[in-house]
Structures are given as structure tokens and as C-alpha cells.
Protein backbone atom coordinates (compact mmCIF):
# COMPACT_ATOMS: atom_id res chain seq x y z
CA UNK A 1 24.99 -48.65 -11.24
CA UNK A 2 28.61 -47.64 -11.20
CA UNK A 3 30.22 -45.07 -8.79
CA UNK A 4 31.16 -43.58 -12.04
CA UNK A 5 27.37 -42.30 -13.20
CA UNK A 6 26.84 -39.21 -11.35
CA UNK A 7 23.97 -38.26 -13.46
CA UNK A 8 21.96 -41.33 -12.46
CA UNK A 9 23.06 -41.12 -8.64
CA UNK A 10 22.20 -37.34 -8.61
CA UNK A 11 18.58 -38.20 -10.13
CA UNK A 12 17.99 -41.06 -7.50
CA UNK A 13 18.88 -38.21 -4.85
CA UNK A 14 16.14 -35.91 -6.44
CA UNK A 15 13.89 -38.10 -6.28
CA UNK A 16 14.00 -39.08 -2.63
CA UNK A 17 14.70 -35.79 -1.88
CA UNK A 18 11.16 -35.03 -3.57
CA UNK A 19 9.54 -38.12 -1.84
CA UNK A 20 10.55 -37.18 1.81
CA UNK A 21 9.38 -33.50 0.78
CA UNK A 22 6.27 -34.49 -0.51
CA UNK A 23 5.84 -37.27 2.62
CA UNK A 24 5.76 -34.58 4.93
CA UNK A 25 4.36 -31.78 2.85
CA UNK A 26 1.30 -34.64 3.14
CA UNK A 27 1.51 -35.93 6.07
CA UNK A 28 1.20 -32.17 7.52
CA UNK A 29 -1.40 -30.68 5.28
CA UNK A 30 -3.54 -34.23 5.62
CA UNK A 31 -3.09 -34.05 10.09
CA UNK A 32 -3.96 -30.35 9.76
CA UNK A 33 -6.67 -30.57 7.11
CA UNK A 34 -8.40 -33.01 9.44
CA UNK A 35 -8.44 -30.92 12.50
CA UNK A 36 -9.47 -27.86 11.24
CA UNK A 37 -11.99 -29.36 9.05
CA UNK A 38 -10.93 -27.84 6.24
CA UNK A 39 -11.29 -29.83 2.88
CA UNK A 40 -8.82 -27.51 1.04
CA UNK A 41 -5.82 -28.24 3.48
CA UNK A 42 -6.67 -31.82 3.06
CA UNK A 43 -6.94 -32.00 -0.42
CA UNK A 44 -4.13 -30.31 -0.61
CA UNK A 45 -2.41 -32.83 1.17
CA UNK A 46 -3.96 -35.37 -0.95
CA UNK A 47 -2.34 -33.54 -3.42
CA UNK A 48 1.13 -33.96 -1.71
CA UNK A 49 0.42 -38.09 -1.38
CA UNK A 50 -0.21 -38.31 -4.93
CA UNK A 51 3.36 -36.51 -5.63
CA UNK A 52 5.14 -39.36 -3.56
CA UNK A 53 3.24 -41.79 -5.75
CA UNK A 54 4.32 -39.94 -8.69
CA UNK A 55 8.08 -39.44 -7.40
CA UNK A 56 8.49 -43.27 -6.26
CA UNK A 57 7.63 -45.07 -9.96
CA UNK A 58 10.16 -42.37 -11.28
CA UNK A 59 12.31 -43.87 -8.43
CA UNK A 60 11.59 -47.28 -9.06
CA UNK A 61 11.99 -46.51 -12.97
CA UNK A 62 15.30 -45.09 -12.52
CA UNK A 63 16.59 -47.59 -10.87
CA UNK A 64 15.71 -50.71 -12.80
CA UNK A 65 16.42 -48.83 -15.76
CA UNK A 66 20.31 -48.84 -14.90
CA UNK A 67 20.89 -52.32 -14.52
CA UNK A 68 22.77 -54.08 -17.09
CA UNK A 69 21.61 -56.26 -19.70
CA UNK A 70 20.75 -60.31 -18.90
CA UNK A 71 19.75 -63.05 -20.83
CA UNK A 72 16.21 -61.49 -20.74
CA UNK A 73 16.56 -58.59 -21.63
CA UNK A 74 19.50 -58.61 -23.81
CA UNK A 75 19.36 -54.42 -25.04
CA UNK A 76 19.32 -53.38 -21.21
CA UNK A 77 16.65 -52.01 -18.72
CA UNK A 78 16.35 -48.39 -20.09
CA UNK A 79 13.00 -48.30 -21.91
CA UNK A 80 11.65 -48.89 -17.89
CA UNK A 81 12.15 -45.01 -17.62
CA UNK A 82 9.62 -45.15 -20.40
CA UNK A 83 7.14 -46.77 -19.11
CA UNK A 84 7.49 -45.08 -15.77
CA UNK A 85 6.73 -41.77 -17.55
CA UNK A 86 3.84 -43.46 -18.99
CA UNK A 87 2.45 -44.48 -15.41
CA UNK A 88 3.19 -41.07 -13.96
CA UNK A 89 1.20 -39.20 -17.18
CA UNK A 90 -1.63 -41.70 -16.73
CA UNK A 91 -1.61 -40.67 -12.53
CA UNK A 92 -1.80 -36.91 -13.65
CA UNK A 93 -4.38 -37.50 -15.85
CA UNK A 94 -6.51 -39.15 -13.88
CA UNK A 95 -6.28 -36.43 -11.37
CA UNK A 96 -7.72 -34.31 -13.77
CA UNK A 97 -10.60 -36.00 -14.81
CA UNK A 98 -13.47 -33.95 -12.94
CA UNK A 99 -16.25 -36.48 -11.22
């Protein structure tokens, strides 16, 4: 990535911005959930852990997707972002799927 692409610097911020929100959004409602017994705090934080999921293959995504094109993969990385996407829909669906 070059010092140049703000746009893909400022979404790489986002996203750990989100992660280390969602971390301890968790990592809270998860400690507290379990104390007080309560299974709506806890899935709640459940919730929360599924968000970093979510928020690190978006990370990951973005930042294989700026690399620059090899012998391999001679059109670039940015169909990655794709996939990520993918990934993440496929997460929030299965969190929807009732038991």
C-alpha cells in the first residue's frame, strides 16, 4: 500500500477501530453476562465476538486486496475484498438460521 491511498489506510483504521470496539464491547457483556447469569448480556456479547470475526476477514480482505500484482496473480489482489464479503454474508447468515 502506498502512503499515497488514504482511502485504503482510512478503511484499515475503521476496521480496527471496530475490532477493538467490538473486543471489548464482548469481552464486557460476555464477563458480565456470566456473573449475573443472565443469558441476554451474554448473548449479547456473543453477539459482539461474532462482530470482531466479521470486522477481521474485512481486515484481512482489505489488506491482501491492496497488494500489487505477481506472477500469480497477474490482474492484482482486489477480487479478495470479494470474497471477504462473501465470508462475512455467509457469518450473518448463519447467525440467523434459528436451531
Amino acid at each position: 500500500m502506498e502512503l499515497s491511498d488514504s482511502g485504503a489506510l482510512t478503511g484499515r483504521r475503521v476496521a480496527l477501530a471496530s475490532i477493538a470496539a467490538s473486543a471489548l464491547l464482548a469481552t464486557i457483556n460476555i464477563i458480565v453476562g456470566l456473573l449475573t447469569k443472565s443469558s441476554s448480556v451474554l448473548a449479547t456479547g456473543v453477539e459482539f465476538a461474532g462482530d470482531v470475526l466479521a470486522s477481521s476477514i474485512v481486515l484481512l480482505g482489505m489488506i491482501v486486496a491492496v497488494k500489487p500484482p505477481d506472477s500469480d496473480h497477474p490482474y492484482g489482489h482486489g477480487r479478495i475484498e470479494t470474497l471477504a464479503a462473501f465470508v462475512v454474508g455467509l457469518i450473518l447468515a448463519a447467525g440467523g438460521v434459528p436451531k
